[in-house]
N, C-alpha and C. Protein backbone atom coordinates (compact mmCIF):
# COMPACT_ATOMS: atom_id res chain seq x y z
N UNK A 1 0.85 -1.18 0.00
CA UNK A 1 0.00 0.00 0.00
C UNK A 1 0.89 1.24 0.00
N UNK A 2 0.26 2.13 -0.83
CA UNK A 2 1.32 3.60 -0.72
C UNK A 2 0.67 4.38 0.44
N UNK A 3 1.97 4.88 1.52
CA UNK A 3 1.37 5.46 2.05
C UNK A 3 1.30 6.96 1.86
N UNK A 4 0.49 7.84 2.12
CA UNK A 4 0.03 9.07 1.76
C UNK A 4 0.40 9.72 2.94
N UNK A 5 0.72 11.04 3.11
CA UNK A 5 1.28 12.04 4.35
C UNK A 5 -0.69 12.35 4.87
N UNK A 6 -0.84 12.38 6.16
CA UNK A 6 -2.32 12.07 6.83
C UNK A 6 -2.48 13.39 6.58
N UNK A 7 -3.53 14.24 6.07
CA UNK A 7 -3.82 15.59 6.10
C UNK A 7 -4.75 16.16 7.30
N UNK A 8 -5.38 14.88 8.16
CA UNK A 8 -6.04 15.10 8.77
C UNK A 8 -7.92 13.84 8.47
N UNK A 9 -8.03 14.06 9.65
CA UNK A 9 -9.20 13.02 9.61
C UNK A 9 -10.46 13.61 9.00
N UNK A 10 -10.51 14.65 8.83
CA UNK A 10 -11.88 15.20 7.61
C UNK A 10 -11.58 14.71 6.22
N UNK A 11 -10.08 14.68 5.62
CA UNK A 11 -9.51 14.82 4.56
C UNK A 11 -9.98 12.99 4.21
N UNK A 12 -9.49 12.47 5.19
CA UNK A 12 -9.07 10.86 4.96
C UNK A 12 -10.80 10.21 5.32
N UNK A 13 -11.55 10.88 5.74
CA UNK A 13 -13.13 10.68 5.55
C UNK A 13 -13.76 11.13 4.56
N UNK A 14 -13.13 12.28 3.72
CA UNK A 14 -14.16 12.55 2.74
C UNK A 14 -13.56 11.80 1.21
N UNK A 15 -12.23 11.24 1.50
CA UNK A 15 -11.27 10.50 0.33
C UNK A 15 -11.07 9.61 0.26
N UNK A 16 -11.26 8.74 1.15
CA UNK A 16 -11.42 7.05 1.48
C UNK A 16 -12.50 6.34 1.50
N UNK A 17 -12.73 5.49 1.25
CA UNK A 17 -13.70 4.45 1.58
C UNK A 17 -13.50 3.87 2.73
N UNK A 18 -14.76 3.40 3.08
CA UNK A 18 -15.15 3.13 4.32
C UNK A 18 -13.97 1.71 5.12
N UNK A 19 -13.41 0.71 4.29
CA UNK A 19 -12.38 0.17 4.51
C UNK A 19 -11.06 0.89 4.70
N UNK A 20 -10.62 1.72 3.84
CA UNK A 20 -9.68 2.16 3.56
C UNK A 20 -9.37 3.26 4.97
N UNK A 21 -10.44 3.78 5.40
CA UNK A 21 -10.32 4.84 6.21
C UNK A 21 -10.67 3.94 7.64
N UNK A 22 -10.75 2.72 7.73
CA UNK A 22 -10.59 1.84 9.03
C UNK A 22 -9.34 1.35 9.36
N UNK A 23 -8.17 1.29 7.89
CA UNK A 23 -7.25 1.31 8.23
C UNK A 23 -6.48 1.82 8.59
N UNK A 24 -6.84 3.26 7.61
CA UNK A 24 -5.93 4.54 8.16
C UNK A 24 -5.77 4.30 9.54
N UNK A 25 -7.36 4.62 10.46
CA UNK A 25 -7.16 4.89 11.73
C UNK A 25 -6.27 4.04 12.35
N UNK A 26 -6.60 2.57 12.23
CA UNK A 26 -5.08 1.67 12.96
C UNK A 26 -4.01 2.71 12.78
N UNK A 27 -3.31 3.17 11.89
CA UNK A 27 -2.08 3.29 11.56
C UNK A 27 -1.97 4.84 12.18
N UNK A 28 -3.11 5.71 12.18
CA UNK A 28 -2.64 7.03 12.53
C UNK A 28 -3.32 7.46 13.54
N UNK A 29 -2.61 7.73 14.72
CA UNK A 29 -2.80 8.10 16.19
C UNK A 29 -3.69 9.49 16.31
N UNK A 30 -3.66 10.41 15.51
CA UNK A 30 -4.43 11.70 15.61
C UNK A 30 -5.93 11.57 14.69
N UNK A 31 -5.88 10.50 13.68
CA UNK A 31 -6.98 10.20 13.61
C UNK A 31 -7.71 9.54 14.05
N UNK A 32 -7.48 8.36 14.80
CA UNK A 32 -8.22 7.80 15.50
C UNK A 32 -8.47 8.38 17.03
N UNK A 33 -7.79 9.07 17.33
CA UNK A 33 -8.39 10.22 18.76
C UNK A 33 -9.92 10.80 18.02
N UNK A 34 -9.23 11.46 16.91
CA UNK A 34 -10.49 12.20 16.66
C UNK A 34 -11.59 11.34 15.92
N UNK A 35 -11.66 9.48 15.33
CA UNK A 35 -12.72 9.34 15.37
C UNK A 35 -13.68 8.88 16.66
N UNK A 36 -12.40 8.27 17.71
CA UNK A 36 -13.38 8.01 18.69
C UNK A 36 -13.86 9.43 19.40
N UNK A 37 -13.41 10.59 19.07
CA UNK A 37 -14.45 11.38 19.65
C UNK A 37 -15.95 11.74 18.68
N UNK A 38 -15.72 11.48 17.61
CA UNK A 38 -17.04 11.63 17.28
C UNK A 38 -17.39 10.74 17.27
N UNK A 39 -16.96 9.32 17.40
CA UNK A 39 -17.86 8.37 18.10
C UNK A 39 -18.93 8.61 19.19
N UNK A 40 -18.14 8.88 20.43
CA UNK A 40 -18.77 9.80 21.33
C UNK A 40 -20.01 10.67 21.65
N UNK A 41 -19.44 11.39 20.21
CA UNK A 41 -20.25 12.61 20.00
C UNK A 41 -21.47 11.95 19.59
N UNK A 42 -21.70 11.54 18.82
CA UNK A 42 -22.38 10.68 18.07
C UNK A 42 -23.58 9.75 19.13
N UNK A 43 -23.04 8.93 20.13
CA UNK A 43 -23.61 8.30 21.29
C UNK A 43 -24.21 9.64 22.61
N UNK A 44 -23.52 10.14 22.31
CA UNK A 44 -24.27 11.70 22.89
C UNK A 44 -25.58 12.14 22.46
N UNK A 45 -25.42 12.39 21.02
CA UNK A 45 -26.46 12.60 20.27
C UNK A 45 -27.51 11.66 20.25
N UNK A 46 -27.18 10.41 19.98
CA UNK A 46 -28.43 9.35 20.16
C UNK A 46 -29.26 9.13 21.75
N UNK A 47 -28.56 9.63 22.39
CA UNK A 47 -28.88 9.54 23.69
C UNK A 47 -29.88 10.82 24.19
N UNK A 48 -29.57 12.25 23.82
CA UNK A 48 -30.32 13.18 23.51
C UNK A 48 -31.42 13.18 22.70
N UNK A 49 -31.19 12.64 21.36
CA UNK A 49 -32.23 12.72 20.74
C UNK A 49 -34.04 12.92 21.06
N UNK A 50 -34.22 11.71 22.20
CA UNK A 50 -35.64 11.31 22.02
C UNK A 50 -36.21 12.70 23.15
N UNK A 51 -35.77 13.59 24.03
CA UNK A 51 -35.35 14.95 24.28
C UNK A 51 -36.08 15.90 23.68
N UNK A 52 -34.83 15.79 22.94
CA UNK A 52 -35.01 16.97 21.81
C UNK A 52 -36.36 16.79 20.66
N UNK A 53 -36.74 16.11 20.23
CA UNK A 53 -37.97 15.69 19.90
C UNK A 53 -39.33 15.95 20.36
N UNK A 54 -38.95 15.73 22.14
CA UNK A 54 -39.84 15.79 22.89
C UNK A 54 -40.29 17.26 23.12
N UNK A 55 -39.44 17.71 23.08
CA UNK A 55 -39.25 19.26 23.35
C UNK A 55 -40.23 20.30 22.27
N UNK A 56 -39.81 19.83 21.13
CA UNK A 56 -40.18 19.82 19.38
C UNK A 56 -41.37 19.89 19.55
N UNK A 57 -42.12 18.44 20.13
CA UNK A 57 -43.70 18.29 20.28
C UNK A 57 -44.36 19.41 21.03
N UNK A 58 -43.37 19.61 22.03
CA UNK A 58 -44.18 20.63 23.12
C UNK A 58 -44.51 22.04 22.67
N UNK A 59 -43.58 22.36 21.70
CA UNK A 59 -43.06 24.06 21.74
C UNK A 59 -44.07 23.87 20.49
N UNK A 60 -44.52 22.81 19.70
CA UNK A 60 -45.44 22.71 18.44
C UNK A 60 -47.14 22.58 19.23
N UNK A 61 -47.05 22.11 20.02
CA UNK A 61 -48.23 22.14 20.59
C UNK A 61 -48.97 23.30 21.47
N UNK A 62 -47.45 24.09 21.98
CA UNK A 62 -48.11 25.05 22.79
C UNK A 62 -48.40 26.43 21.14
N UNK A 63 -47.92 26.62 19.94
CA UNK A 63 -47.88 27.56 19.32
C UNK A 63 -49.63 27.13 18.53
N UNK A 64 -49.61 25.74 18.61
CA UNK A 64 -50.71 25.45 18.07
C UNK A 64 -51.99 25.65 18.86
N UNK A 65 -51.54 25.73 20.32
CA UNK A 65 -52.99 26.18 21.58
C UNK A 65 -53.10 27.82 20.92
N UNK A 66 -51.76 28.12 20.95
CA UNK A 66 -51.80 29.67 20.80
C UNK A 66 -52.55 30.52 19.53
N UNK A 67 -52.34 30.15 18.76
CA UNK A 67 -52.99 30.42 17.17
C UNK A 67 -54.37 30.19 17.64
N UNK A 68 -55.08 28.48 18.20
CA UNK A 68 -56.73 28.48 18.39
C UNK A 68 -56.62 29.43 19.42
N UNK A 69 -56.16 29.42 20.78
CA UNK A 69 -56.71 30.54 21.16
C UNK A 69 -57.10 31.83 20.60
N UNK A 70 -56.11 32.79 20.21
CA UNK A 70 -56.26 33.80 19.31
C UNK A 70 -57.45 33.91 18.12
N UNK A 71 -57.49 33.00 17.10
CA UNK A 71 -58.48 32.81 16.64
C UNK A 71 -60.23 32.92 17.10
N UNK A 72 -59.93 32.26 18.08
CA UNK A 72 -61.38 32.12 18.76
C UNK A 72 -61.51 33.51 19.49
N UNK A 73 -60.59 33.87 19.97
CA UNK A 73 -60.55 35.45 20.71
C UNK A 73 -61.17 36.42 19.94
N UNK A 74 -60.17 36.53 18.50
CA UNK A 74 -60.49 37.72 17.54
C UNK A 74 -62.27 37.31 17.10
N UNK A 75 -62.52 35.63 16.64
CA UNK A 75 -63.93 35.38 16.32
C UNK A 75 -64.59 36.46 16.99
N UNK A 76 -64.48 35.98 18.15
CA UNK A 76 -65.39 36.48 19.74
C UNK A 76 -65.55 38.19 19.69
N UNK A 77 -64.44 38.55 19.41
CA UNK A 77 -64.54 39.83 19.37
C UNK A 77 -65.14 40.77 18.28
N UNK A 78 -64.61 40.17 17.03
CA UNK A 78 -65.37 40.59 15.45
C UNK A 78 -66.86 40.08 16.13
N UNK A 79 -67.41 39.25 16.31
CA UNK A 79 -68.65 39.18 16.74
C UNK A 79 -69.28 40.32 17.43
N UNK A 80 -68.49 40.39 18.47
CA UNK A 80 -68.98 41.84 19.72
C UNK A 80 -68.88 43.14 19.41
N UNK A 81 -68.33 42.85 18.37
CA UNK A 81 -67.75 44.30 17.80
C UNK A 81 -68.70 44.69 16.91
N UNK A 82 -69.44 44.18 15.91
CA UNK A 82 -70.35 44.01 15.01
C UNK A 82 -71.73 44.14 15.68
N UNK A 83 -71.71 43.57 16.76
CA UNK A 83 -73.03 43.68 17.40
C UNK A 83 -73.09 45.24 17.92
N UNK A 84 -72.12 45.39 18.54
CA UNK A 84 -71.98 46.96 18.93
C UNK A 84 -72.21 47.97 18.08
N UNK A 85 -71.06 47.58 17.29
CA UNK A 85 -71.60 49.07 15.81
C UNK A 85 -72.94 48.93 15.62
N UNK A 86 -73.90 47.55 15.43
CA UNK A 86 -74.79 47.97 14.80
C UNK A 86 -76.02 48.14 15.52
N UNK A 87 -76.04 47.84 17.32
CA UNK A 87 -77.15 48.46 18.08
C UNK A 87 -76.36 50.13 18.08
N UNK A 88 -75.45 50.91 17.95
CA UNK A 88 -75.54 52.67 18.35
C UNK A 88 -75.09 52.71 16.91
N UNK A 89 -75.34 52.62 16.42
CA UNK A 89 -75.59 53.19 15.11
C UNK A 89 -76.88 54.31 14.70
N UNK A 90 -76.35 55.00 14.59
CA UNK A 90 -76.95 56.35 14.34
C UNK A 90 -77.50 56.86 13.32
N UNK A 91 -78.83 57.16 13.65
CA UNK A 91 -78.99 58.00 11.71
C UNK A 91 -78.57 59.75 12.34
N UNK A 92 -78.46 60.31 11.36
CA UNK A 92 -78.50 62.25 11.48
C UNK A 92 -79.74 62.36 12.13
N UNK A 93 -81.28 61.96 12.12
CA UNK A 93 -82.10 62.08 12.93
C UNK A 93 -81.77 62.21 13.90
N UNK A 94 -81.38 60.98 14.85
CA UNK A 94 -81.16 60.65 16.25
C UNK A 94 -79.83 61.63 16.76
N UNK A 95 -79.06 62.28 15.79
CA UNK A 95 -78.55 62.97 16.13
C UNK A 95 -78.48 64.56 16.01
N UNK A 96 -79.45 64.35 15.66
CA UNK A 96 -80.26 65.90 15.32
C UNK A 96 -79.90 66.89 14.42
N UNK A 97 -79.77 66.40 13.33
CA UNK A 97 -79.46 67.02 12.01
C UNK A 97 -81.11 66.75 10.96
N UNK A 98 -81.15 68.20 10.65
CA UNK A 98 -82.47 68.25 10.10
C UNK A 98 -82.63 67.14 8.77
N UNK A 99 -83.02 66.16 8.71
CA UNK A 99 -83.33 65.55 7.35
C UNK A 99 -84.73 65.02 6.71
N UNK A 100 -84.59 65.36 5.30
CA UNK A 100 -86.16 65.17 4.68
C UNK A 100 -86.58 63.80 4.97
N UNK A 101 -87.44 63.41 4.28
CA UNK A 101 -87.58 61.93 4.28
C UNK A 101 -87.33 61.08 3.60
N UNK A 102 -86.42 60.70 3.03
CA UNK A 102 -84.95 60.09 2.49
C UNK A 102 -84.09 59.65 3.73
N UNK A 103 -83.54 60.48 4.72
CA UNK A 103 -82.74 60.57 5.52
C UNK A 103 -81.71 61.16 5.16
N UNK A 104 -81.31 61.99 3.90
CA UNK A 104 -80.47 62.64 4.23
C UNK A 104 -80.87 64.40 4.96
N UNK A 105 -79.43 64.93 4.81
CA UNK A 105 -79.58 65.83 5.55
C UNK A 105 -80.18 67.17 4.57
N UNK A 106 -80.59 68.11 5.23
CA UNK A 106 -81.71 68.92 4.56
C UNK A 106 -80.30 70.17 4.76
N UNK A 107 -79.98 70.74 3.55
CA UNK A 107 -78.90 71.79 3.71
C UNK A 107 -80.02 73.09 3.35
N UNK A 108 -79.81 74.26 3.76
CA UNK A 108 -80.61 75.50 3.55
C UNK A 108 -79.60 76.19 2.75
């Protein structure tokens, strides 16, 4: 086998095959530090995972209370609001502006 000067363990992972770069590590001491740390890393992550997921569900569920709430709020309110305008709703009569019988206003 020729050996190649190690450029580093990103280099010899993204240029090797999956055999080829099992051997490297036997042979080179700074790469195999750094795959067993992302080994590590890696068993970290799987271990977190079901977590972080969980978390995911929650923060999706509380934005999803939040939106129906709101929704139903504004409903509630466009409702009340509509009812309001349209019991004081006013003609110029009731507010004492002279008008014919049309309802508009009578200008002199």
């Amino acid at each position: 086998m020729n050996k190649k000067k190690c450029e580093g363990f990103k280099e010899q992972f993204i240029n090797l095959n999956e055999n080829e770069l099992y051997e490297h590590i036997q042979t080179c001491e700074s790469c195999r530090i750094e795959y067993l740390e992302m080994q590590k890393l890696s068993e970290v992550l799987k271990t977190v995972k079901p977590y972080y997921i969980k978390k995911q569900n929650i923060i999706k569920t509380f934005k999803t209370a939040a939106i129906l709430t709101l929704t139903i709020f504004t409903g509630f309110m466009a409702t009340y609001l509509t009812g309001t305008y349209h019991q004081n709703n006013l003609s110029f009569d009731d507010l004492g502006f002279p008008t014919d019988e049309y309802g508009f206003i009578l200008v002199d």
